[in-house]
N, C-alpha and C. Protein backbone atom coordinates (compact mmCIF):
# COMPACT_ATOMS: atom_id res chain seq x y z
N UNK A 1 0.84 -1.18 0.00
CA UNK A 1 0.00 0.00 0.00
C UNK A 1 0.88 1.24 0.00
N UNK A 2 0.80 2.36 -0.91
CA UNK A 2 1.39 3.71 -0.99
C UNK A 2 0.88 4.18 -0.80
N UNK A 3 1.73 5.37 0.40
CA UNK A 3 1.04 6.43 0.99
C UNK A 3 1.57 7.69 0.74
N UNK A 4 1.25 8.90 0.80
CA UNK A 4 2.16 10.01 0.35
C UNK A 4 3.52 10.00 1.88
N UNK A 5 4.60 10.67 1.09
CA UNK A 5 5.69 10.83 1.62
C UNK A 5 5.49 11.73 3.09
N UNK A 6 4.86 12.30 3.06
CA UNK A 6 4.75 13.48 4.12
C UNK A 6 4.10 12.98 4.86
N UNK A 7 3.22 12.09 5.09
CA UNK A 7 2.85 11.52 5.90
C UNK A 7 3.36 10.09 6.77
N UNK A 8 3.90 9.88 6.51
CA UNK A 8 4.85 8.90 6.71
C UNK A 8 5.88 9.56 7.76
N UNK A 9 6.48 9.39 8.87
CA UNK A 9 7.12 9.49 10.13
C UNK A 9 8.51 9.02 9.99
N UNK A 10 9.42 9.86 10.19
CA UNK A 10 10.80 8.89 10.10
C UNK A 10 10.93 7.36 10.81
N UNK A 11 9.87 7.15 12.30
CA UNK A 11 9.91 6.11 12.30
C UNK A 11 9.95 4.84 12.11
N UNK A 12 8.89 5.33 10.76
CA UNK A 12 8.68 4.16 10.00
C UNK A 12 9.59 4.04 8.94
N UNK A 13 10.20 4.92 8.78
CA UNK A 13 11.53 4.35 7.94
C UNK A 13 12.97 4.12 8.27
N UNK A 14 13.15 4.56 9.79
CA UNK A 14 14.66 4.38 10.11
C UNK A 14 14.83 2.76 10.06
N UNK A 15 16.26 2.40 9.62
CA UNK A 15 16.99 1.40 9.47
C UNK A 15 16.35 0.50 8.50
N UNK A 16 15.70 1.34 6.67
CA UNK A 16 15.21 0.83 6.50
C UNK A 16 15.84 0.89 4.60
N UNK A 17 16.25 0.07 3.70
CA UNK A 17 16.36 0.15 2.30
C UNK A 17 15.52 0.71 2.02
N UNK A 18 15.54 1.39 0.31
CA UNK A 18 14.64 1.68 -0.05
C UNK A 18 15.02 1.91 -1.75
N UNK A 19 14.51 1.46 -2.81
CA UNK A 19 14.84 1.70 -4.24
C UNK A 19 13.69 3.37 -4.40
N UNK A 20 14.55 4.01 -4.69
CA UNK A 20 14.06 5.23 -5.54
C UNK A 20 13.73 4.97 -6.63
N UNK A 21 11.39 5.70 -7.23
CA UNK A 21 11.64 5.42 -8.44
C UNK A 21 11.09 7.01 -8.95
N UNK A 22 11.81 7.03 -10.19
CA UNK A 22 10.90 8.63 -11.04
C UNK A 22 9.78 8.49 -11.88
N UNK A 23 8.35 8.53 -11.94
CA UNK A 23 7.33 7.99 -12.68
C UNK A 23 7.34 9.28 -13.47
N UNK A 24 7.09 9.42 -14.56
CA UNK A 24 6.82 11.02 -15.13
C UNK A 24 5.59 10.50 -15.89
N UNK A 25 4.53 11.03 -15.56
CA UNK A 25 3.09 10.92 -16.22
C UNK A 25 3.12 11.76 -17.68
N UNK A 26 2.76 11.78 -18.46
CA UNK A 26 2.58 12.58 -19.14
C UNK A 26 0.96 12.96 -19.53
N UNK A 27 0.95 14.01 -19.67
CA UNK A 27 -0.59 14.25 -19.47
C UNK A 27 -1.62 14.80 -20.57
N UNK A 28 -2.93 14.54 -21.09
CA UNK A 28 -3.34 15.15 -22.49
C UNK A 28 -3.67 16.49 -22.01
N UNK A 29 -3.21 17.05 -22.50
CA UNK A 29 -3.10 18.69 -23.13
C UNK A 29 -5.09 19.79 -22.87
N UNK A 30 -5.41 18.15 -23.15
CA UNK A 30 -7.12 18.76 -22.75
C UNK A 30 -7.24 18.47 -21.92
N UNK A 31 -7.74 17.45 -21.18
CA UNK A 31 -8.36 16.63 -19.97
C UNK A 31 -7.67 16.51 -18.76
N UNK A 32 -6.04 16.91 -18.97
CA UNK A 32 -5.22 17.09 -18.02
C UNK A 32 -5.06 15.42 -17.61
N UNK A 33 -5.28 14.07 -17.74
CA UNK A 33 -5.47 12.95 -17.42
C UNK A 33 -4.22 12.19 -17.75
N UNK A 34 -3.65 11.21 -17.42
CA UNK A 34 -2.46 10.43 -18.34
C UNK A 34 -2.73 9.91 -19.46
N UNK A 35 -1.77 10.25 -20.03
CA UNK A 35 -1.80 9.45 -21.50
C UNK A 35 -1.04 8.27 -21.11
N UNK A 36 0.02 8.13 -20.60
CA UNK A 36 1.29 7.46 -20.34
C UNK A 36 2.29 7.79 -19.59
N UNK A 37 3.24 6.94 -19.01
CA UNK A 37 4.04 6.45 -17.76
C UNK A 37 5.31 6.57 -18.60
N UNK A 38 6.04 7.04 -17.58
CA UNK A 38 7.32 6.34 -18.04
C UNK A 38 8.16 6.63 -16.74
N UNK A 39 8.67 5.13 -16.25
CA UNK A 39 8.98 5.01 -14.93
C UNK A 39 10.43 4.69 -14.80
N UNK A 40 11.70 5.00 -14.32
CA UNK A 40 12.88 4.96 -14.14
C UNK A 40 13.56 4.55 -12.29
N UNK A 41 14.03 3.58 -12.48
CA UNK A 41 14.88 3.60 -11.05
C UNK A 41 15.95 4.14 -11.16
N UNK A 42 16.23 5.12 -9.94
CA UNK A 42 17.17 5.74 -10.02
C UNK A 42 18.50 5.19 -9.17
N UNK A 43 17.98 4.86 -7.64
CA UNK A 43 19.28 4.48 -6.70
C UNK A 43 18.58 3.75 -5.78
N UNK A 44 19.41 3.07 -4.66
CA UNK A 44 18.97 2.16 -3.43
C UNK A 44 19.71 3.26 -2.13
N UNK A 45 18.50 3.39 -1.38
CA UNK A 45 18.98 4.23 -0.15
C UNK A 45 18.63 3.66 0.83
N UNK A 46 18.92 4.17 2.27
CA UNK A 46 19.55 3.63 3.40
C UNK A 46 18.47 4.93 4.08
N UNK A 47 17.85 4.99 5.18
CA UNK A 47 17.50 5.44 6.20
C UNK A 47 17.86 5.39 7.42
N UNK A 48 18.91 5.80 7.74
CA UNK A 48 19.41 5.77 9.20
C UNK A 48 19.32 6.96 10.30
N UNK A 49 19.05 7.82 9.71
CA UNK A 49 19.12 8.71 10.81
C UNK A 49 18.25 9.97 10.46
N UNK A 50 17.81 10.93 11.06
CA UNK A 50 17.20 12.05 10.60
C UNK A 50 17.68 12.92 9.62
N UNK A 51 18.48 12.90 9.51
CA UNK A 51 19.32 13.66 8.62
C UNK A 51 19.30 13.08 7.67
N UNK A 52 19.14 11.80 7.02
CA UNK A 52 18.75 11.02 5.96
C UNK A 52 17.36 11.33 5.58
N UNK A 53 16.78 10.99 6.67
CA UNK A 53 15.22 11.59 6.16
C UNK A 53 14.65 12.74 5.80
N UNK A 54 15.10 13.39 6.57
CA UNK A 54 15.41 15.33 5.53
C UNK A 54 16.09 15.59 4.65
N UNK A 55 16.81 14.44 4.02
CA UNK A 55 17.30 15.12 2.97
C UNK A 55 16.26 14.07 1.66
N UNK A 56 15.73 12.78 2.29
CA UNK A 56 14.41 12.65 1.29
C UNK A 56 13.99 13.43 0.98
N UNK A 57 13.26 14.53 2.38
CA UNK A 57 11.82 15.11 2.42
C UNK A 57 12.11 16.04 1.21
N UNK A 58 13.48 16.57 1.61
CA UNK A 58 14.00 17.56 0.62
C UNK A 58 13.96 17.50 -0.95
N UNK A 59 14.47 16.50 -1.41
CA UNK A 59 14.33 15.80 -2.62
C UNK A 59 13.46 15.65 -2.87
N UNK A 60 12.22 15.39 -2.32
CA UNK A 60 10.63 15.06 -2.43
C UNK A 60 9.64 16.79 -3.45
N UNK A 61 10.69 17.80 -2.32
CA UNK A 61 10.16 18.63 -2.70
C UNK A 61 9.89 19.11 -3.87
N UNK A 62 11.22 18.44 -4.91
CA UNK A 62 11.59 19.28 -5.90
C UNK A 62 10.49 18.32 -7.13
N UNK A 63 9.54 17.76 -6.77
CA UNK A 63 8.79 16.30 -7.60
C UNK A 63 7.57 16.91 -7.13
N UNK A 64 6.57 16.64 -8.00
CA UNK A 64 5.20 16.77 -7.79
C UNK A 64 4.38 16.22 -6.52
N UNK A 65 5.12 14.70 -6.26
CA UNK A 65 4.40 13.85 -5.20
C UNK A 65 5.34 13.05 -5.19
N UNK A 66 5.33 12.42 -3.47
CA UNK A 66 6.20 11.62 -3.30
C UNK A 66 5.34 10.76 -2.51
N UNK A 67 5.65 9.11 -3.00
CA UNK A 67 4.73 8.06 -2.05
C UNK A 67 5.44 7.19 -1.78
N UNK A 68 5.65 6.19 -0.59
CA UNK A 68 6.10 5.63 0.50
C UNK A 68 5.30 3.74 0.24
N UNK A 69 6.17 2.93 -0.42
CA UNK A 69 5.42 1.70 -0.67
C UNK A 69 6.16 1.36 0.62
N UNK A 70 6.15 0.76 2.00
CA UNK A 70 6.95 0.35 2.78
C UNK A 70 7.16 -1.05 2.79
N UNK A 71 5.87 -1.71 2.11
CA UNK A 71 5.99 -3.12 1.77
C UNK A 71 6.96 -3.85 1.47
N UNK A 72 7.11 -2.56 -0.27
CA UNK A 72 7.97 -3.65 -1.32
C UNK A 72 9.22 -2.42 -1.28
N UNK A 73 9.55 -1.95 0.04
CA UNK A 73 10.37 -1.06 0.02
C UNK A 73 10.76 -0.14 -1.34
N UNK A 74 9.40 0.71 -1.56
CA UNK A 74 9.71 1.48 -2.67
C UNK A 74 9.80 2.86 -2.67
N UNK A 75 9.78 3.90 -3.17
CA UNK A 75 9.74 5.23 -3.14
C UNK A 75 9.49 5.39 -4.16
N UNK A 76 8.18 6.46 -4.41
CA UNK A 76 8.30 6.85 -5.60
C UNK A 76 7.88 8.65 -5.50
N UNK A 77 8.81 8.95 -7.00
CA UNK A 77 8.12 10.79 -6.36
C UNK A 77 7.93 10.79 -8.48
N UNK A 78 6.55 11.37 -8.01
CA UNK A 78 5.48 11.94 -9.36
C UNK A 78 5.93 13.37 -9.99
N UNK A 79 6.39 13.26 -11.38
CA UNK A 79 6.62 14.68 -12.21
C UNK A 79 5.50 14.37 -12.89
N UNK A 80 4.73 15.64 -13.74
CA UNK A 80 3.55 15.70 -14.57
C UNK A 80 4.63 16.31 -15.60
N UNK A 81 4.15 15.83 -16.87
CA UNK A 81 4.63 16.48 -18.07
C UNK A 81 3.58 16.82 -19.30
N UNK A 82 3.34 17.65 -19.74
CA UNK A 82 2.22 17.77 -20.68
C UNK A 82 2.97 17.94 -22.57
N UNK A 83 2.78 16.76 -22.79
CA UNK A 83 3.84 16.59 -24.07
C UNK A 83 3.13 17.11 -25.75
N UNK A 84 1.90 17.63 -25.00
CA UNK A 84 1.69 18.20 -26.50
C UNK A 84 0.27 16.99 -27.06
N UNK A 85 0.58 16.41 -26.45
CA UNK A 85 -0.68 15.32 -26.98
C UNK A 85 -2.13 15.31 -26.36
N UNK A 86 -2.87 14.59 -27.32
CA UNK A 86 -4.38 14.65 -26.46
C UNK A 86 -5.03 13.33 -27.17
N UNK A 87 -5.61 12.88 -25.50
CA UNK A 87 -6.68 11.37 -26.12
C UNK A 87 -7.55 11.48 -27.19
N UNK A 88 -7.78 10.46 -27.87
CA UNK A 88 -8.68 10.99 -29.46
C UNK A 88 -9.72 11.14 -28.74
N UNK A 89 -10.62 10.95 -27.77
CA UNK A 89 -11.71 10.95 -27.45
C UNK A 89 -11.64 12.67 -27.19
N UNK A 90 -11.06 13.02 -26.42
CA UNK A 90 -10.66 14.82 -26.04
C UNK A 90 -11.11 15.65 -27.31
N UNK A 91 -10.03 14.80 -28.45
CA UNK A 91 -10.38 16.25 -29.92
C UNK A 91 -11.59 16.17 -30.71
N UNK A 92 -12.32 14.78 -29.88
CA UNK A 92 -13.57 14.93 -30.23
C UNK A 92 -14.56 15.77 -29.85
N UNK A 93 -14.20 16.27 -28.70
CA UNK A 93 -15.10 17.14 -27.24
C UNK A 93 -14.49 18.27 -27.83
N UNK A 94 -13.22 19.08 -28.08
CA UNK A 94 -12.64 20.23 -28.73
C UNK A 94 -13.45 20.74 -30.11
């Protein structure tokens, strides 16, 4: 289960792995909705101390959304990109 980053407590993550991932949505131009994903791992991090976890939170900031899989030890933080495209159903409504 993913939860947003900010809600999540250093507790629950000290002494804990974690794979960083970058999802970048891209979004139709009308409807604002996804068209498509495109998802990248970036690194494997370590939670040990507060100072680790502020410098997540920090990193979090600079991303649209950041969510907390603690399960499958994941991270993920959300960019929106709007690439110019739109669902055919949209340029039908246009």
């Amino acid at each position: 289960m993913r939860r947003r980053l900010s809600e999540v407590r250093f507790d629950e993550l000290k002494g804990k792995n974690f794979e960083l991932v970058v999802i970048v949505e891209l979004l139709c131009e009308a409807c604002g909705k996804p068209l498509s994903a495109r998802e990248k791992s970036l690194r494997r991090i370590q939670i040990l101390s507060r100072g680790d976890y502020q410098n997540l939170l920090d990193r979090a900031a600079a991303h649209d959304r950041g969510e907390v899989d603690t399960e499958n030890s994941k991270i993920y933080f959300y960019d929106h990109d709007f690439p110019g495209d739109v669902h055919p159903e949209c340029i039908e409504k246009l």
